[in-house]
Protein backbone atom coordinates (compact mmCIF):
# COMPACT_ATOMS: atom_id res chain seq x y z
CA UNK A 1 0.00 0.00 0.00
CA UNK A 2 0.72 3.73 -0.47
CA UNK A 3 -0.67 7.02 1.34
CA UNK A 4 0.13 10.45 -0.36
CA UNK A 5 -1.11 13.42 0.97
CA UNK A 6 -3.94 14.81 -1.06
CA UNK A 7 -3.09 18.23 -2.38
CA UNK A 8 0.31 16.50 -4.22
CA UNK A 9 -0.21 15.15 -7.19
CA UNK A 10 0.92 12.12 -7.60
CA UNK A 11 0.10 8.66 -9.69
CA UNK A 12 0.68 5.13 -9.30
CA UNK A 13 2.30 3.87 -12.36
CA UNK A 14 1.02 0.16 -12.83
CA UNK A 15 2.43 0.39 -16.63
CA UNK A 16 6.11 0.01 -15.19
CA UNK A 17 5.36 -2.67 -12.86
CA UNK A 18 6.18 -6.08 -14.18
CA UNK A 19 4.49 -9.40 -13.21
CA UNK A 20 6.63 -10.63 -10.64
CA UNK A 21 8.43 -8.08 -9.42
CA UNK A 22 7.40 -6.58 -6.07
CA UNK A 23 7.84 -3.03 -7.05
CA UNK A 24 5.44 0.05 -6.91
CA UNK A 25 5.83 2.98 -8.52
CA UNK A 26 4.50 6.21 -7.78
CA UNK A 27 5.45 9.59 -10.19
CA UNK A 28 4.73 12.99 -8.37
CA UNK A 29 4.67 15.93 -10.36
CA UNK A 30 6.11 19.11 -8.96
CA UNK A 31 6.92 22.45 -10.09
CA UNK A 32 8.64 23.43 -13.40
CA UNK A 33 7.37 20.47 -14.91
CA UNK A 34 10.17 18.20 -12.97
CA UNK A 35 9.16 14.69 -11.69
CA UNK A 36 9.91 12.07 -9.00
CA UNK A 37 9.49 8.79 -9.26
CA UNK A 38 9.33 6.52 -6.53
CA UNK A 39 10.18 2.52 -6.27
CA UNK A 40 8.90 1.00 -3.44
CA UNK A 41 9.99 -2.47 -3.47
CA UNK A 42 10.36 -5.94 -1.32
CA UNK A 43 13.09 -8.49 -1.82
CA UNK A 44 11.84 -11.83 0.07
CA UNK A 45 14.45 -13.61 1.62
CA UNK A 46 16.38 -16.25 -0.37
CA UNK A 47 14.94 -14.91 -3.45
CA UNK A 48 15.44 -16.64 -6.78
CA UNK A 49 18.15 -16.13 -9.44
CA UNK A 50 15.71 -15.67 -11.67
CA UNK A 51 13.66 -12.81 -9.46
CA UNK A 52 16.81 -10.95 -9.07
CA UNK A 53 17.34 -10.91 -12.91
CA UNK A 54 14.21 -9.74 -13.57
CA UNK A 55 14.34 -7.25 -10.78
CA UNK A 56 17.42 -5.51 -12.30
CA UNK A 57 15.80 -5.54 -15.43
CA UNK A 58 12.63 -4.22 -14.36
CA UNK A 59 14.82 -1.14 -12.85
CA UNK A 60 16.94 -0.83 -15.18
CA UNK A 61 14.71 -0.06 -18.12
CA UNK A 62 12.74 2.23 -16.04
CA UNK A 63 15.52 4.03 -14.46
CA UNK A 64 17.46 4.31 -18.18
CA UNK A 65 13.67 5.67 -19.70
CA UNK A 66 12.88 8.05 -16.82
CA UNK A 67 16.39 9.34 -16.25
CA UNK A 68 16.97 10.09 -20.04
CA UNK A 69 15.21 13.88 -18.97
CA UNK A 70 17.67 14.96 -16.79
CA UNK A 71 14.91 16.95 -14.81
CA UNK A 72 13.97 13.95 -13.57
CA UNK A 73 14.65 12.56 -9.61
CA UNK A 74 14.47 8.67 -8.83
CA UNK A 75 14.26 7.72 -5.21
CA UNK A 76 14.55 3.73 -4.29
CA UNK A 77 13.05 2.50 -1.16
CA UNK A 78 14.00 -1.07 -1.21
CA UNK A 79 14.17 -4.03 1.55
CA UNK A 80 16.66 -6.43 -0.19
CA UNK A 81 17.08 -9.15 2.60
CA UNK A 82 19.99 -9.57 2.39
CA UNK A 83 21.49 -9.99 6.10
CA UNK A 84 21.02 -12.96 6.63
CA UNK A 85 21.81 -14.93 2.89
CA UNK A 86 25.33 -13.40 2.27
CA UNK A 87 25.55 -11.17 -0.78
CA UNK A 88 23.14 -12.22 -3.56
CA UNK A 89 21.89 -8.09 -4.01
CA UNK A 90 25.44 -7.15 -4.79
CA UNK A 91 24.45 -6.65 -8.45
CA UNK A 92 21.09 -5.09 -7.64
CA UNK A 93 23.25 -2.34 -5.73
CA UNK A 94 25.93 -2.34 -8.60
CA UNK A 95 23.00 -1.54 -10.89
CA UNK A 96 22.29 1.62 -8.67
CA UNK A 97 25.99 2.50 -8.60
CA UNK A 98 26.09 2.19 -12.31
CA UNK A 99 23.45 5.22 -12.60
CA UNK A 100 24.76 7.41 -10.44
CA UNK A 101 22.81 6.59 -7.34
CA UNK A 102 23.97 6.12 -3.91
CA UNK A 103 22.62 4.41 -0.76
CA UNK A 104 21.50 6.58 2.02
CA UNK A 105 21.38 3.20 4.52
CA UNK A 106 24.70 1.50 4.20
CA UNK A 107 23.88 -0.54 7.43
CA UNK A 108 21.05 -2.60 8.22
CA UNK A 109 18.17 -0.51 9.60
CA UNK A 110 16.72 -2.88 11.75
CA UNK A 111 17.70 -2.56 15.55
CA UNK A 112 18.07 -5.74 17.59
């Protein structure tokens, strides 16, 4: 689920969301014409090969598309679960790096 505020103006955009990926994505307009999009996703633990693949490919055609304006802002919100499996999201973050993004949470944000 989502909640936005009212007065913003925002849209979910079910045309970039791919059958099974768990990924939303919500595009708010703001001023001048400039946009954010927002990925909201969920990584289940021990995820698939296969899900991984097509959640980089998922992003990465949306990010390369949406990017392309360079008015544009992305934001990711994304639970990878990766803490207790090893490393299996290294690519999904190397796919971040490769556009220019960085990651605001470099530890886990879960307190014990």
């Amino acid at each position: 689920m989502g909640y936005v505020k009212r007065d913003l103006f925002c849209t979910r955009r079910r045309d970039l969301e791919q059958p099974g990926v768990e990924i939303m994505w919500l595009d708010f307009k703001l001023i001048h014409r400039n946009r954010l999009l927002i990925a909201v996703s969920y990584q289940p633990p021990n995820s698939a090969a296969a899900d991984r693949f097509l959640f980089r490919m998922c992003c990465s055609n949306v990010i390369n598309d949406f990017l392309s304006d360079a008015s544009n802002t992305m934001l990711f919100v994304i639970d990878f679960n990766d803490h207790s499996v090893g490393k299996p999201f290294q690519q999904q973050t190397e796919l971040f790096r490769l556009f220019n993004m960085f990651n605001l949470s470099p530890s886990y944000t879960i307190i014990h």
